[in-house]
C-alpha atoms as a PDB file:
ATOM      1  CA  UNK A   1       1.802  -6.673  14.895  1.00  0.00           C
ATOM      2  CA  UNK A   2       1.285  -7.305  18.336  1.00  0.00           C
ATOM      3  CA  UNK A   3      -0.517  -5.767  21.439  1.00  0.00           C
ATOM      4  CA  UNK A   4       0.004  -5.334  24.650  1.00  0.00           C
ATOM      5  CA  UNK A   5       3.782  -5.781  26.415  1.00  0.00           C
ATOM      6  CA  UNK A   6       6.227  -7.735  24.927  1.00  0.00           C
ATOM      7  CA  UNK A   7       9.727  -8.738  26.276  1.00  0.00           C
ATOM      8  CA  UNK A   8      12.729  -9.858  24.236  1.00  0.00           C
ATOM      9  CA  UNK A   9      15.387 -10.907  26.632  1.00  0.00           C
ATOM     10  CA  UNK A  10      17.121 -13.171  23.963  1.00  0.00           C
ATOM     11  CA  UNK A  11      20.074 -11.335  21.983  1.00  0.00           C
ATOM     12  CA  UNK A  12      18.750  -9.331  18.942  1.00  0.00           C
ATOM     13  CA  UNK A  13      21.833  -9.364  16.455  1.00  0.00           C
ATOM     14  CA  UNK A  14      21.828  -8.549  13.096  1.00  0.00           C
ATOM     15  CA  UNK A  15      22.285  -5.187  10.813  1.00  0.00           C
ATOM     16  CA  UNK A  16      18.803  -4.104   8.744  1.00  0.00           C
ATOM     17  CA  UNK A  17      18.328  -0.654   8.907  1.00  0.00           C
ATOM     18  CA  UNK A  18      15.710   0.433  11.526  1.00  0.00           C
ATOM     19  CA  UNK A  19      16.177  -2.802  12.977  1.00  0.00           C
ATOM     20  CA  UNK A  20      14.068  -1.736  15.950  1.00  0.00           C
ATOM     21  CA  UNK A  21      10.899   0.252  14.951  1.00  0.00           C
ATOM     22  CA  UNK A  22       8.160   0.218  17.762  1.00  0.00           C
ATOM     23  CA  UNK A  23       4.956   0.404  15.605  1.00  0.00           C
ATOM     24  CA  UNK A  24       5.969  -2.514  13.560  1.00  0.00           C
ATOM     25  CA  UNK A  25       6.260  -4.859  16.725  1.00  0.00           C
ATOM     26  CA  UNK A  26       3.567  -3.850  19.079  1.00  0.00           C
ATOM     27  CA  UNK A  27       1.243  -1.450  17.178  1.00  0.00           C
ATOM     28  CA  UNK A  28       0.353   2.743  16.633  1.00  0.00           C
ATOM     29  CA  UNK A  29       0.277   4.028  20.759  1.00  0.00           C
ATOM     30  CA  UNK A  30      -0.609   0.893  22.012  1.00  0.00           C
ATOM     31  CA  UNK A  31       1.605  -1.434  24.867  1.00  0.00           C
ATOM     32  CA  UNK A  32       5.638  -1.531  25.118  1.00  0.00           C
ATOM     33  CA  UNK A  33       8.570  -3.322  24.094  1.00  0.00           C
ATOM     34  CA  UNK A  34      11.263  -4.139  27.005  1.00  0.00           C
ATOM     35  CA  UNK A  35      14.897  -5.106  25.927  1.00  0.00           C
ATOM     36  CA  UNK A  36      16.535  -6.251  28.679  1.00  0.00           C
ATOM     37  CA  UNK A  37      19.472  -8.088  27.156  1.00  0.00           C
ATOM     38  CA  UNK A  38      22.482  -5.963  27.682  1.00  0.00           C
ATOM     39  CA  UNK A  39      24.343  -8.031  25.156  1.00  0.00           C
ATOM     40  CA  UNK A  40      22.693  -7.205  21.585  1.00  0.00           C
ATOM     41  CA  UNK A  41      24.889  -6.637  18.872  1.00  0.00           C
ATOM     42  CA  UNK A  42      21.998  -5.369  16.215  1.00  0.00           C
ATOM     43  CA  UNK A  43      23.527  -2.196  14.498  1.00  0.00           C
ATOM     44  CA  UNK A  44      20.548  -0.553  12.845  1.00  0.00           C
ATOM     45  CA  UNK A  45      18.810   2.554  14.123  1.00  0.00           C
ATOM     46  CA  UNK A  46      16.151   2.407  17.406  1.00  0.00           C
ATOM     47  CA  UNK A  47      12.362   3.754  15.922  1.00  0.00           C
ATOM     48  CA  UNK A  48       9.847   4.231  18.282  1.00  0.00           C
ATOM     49  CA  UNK A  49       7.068   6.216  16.550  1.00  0.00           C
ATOM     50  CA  UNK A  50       4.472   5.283  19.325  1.00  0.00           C
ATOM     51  CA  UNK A  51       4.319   2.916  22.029  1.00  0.00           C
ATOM     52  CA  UNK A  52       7.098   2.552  25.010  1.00  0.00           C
ATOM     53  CA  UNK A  53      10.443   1.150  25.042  1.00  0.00           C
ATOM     54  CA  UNK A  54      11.855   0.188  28.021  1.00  0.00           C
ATOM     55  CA  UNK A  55      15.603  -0.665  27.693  1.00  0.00           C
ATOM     56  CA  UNK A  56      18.068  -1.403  30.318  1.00  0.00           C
ATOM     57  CA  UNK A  57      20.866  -0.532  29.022  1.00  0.00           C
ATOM     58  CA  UNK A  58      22.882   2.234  26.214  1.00  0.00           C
ATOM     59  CA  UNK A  59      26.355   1.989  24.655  1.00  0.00           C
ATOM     60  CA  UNK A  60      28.258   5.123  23.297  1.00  0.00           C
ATOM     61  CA  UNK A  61      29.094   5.120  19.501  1.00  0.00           C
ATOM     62  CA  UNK A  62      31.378   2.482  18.663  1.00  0.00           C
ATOM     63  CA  UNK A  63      31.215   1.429  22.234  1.00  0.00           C
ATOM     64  CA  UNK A  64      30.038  -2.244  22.440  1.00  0.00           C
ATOM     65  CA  UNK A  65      26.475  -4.686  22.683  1.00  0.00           C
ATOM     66  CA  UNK A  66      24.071  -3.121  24.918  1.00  0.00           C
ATOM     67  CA  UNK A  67      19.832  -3.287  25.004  1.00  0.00           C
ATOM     68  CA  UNK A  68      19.933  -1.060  22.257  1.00  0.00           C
ATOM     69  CA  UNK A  69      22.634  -2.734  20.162  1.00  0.00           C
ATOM     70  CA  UNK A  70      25.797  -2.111  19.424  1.00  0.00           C
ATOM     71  CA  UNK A  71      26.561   1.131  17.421  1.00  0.00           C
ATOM     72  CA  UNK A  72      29.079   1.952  14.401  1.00  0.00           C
ATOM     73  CA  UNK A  73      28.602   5.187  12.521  1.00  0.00           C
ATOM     74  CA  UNK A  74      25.911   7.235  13.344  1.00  0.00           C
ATOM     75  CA  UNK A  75      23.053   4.787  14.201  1.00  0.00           C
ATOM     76  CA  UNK A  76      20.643   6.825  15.441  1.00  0.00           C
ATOM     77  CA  UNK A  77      17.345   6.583  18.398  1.00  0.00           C
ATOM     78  CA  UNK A  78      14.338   8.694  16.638  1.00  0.00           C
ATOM     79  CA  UNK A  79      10.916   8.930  19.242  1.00  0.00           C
ATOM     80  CA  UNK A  80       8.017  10.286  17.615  1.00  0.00           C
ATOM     81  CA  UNK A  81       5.304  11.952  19.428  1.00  0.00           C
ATOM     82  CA  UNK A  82       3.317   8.985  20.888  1.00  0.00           C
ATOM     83  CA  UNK A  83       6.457   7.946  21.593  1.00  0.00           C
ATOM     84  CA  UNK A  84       8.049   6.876  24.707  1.00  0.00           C
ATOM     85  CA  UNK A  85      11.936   5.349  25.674  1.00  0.00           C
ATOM     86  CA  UNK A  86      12.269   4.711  28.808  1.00  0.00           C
ATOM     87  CA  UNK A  87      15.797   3.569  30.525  1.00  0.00           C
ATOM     88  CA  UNK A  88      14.989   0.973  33.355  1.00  0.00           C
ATOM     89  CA  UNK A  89      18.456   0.201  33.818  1.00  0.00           C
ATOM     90  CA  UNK A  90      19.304  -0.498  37.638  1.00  0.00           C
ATOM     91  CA  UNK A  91      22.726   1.942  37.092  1.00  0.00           C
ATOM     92  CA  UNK A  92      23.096   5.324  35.676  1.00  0.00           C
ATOM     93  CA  UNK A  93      23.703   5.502  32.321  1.00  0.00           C
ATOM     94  CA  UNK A  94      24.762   7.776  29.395  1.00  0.00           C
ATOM     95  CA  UNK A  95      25.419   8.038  25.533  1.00  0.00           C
ATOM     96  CA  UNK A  96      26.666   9.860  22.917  1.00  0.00           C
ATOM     97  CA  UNK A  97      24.145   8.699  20.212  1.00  0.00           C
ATOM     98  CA  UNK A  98      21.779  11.016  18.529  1.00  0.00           C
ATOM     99  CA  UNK A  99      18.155  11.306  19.679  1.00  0.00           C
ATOM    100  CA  UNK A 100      15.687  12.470  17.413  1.00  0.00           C
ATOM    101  CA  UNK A 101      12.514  13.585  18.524  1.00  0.00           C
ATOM    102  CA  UNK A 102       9.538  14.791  16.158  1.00  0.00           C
END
């Protein structure tokens, strides 16, 4: 894994489950992960068991790429308790994805 901050700002695209799990990339409650890249297309579920994610943008379900992909189904966002999402979008935004937190 990695510390500190990363940034992806290429497009993420593909359709593992958990596609996006926090601890894997950066490490338990340590730095963030920023996806800024308002066109991925990656259809797995968001993780983030510790750590930050900043993302600058959401789609609904079925509603097209955003920063945290493009949904189908009921691909969900789960936040554990060291766990932080954080929208830095420069508009107001909504969804009607699931958010799990534990």
């Amino acid at each position: 894994n990695m510390a500190g901050n990363v940034v992806i700002s290429g497009q993420v695209t593909g359709s593992d489950q958990s596609i996006i799990s926090l601890t894997s990339l950066v490490g338990a409650n340590t730095g963030s992960l920023t996806l800024n890249n308002n066109t991925n297309t990656y259809a797995g579920s968001v993780d983030v068991d510790s750590g930050i994610l900043n993302y600058t943008s959401v789609s609904a379900i079925n509603g097209g790429p955003s920063a945290l992909g493009s949904t189908t189904g009921t691909a969900t966002i789960s936040v554990g308790d060291t766990g932080i999402l954080r929208y830095i979008g420069s508009s107001a935004a909504s969804t009607n994805r699931s958010i799990t937190l534990s």
